[in-house]
C-alpha atoms as a PDB file:
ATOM      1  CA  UNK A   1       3.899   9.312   1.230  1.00  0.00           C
ATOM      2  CA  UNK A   2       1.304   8.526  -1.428  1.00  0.00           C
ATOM      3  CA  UNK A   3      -0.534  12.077  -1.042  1.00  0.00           C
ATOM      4  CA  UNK A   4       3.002  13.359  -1.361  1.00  0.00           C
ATOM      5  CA  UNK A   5       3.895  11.530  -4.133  1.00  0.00           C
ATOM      6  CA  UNK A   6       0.370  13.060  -5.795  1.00  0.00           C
ATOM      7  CA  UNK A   7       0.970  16.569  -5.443  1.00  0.00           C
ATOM      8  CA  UNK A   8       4.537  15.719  -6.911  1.00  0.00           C
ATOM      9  CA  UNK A   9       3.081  14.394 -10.152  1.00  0.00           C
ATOM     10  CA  UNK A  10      -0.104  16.861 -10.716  1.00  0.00           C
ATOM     11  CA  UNK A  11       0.754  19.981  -9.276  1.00  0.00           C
ATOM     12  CA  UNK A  12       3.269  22.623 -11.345  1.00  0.00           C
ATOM     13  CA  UNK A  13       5.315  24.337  -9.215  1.00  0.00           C
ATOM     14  CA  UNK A  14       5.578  22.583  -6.122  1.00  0.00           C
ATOM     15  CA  UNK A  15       8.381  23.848  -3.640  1.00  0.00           C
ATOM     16  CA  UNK A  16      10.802  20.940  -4.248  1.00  0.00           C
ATOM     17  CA  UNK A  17      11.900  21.554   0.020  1.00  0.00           C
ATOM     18  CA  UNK A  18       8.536  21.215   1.005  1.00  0.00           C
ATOM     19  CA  UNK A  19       8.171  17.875  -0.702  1.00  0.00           C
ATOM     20  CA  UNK A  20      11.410  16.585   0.712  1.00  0.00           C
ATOM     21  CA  UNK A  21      10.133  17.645   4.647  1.00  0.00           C
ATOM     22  CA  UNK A  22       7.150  16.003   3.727  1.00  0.00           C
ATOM     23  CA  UNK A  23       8.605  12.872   2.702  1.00  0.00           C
ATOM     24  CA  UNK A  24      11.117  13.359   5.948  1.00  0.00           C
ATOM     25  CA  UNK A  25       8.074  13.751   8.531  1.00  0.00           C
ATOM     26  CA  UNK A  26       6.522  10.618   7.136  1.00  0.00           C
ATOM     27  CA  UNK A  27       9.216   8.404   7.531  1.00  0.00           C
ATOM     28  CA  UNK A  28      10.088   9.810  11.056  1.00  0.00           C
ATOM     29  CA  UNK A  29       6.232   9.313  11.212  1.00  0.00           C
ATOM     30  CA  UNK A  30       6.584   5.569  10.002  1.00  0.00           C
ATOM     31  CA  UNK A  31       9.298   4.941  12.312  1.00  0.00           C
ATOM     32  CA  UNK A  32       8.188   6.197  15.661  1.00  0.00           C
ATOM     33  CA  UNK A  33       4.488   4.590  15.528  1.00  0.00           C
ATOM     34  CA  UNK A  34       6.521   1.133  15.043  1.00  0.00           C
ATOM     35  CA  UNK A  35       8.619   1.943  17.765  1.00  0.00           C
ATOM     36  CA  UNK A  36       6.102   3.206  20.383  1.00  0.00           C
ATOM     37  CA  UNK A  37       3.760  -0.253  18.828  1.00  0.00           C
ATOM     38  CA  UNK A  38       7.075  -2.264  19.863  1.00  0.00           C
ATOM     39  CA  UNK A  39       7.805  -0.857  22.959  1.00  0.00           C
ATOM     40  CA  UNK A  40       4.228  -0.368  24.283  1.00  0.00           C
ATOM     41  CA  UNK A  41       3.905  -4.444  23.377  1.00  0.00           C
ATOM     42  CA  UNK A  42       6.361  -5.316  25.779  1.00  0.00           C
ATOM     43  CA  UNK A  43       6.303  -3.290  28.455  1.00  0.00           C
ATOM     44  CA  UNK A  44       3.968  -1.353  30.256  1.00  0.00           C
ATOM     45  CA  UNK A  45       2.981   2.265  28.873  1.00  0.00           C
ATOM     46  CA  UNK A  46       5.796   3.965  30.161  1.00  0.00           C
ATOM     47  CA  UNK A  47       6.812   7.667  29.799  1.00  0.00           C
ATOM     48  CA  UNK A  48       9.293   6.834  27.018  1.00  0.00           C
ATOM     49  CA  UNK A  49       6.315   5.267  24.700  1.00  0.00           C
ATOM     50  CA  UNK A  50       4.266   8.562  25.880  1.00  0.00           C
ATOM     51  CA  UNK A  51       6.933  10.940  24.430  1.00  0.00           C
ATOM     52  CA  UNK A  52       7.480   8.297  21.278  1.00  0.00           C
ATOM     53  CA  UNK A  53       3.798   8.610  20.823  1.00  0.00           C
ATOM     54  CA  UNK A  54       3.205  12.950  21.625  1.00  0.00           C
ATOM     55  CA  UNK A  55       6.531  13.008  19.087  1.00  0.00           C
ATOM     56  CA  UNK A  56       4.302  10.842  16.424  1.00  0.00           C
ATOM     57  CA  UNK A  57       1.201  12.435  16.716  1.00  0.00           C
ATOM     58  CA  UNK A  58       2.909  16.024  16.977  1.00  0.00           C
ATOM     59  CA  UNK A  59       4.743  15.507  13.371  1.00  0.00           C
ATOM     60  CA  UNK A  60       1.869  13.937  11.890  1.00  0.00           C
ATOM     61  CA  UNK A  61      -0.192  17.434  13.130  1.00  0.00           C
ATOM     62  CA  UNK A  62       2.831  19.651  11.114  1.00  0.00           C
ATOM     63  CA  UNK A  63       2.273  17.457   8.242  1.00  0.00           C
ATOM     64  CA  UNK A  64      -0.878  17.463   7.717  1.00  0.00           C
ATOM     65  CA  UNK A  65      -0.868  21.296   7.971  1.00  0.00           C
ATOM     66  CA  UNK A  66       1.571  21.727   5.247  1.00  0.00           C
ATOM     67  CA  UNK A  67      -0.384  19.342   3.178  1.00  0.00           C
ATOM     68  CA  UNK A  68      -3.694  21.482   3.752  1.00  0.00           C
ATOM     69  CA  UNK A  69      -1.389  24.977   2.413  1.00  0.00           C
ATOM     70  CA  UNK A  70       0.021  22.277  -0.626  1.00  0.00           C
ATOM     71  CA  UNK A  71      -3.955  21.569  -1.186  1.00  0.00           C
ATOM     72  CA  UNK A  72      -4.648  25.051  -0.337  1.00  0.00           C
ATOM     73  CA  UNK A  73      -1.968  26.805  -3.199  1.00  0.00           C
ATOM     74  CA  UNK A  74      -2.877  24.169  -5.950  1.00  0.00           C
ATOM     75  CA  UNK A  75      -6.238  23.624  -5.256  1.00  0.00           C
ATOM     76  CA  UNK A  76      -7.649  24.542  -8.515  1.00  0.00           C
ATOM     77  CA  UNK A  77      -5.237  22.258 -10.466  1.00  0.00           C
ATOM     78  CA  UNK A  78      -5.151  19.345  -7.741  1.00  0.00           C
ATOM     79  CA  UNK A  79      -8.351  18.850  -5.758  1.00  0.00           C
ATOM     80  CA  UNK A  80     -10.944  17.330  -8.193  1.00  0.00           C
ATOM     81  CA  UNK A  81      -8.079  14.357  -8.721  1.00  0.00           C
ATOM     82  CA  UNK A  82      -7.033  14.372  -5.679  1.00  0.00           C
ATOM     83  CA  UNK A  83     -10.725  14.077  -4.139  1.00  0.00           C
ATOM     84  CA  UNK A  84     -11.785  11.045  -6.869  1.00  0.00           C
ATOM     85  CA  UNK A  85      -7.960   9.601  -5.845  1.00  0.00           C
ATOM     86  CA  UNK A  86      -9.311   9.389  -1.795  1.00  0.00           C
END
């Protein structure tokens, strides 16, 4: 959310549907680690915390991707802040 959040403010021309999947995959993000955390805590890895947690990591890989082509189209307006922000 924050790296979202700092494209948003120092980036011109950000695709404003891009920004809003972003913030989407996050919270679905956000909301399946706590429930594969909960339900690995009290029970036994079972296959429904193994697809909680392949559904996690998978959305978390298509974010970060879309963040690299964010980086990659405002990289000469974004990166040197966005590198000292990190």
């Amino acid at each position: 959310m924050e790296i979202v959040e700092f494209v948003e403010r120092n980036s011109d021309g950000i695709d404003v549907m891009l920004l809003e999947q972003l913030r989407r995959d996050a919270f679905q993000v956000r909301k399946s680690s706590i429930i594969a955390i909960v339900q690995s805590a009290m029970t036994v890895c079972s296959d429904t915390v193994r697809i909680n947690a392949f559904r996690t990591v998978s959305m978390y890989t298509g974010m970060t991707a879309r963040m690299i082509r964010l980086i990659e189209q405002n990289a000469a307006v974004a990166l040197p802040e966005f590198v000292a922000s990190m």
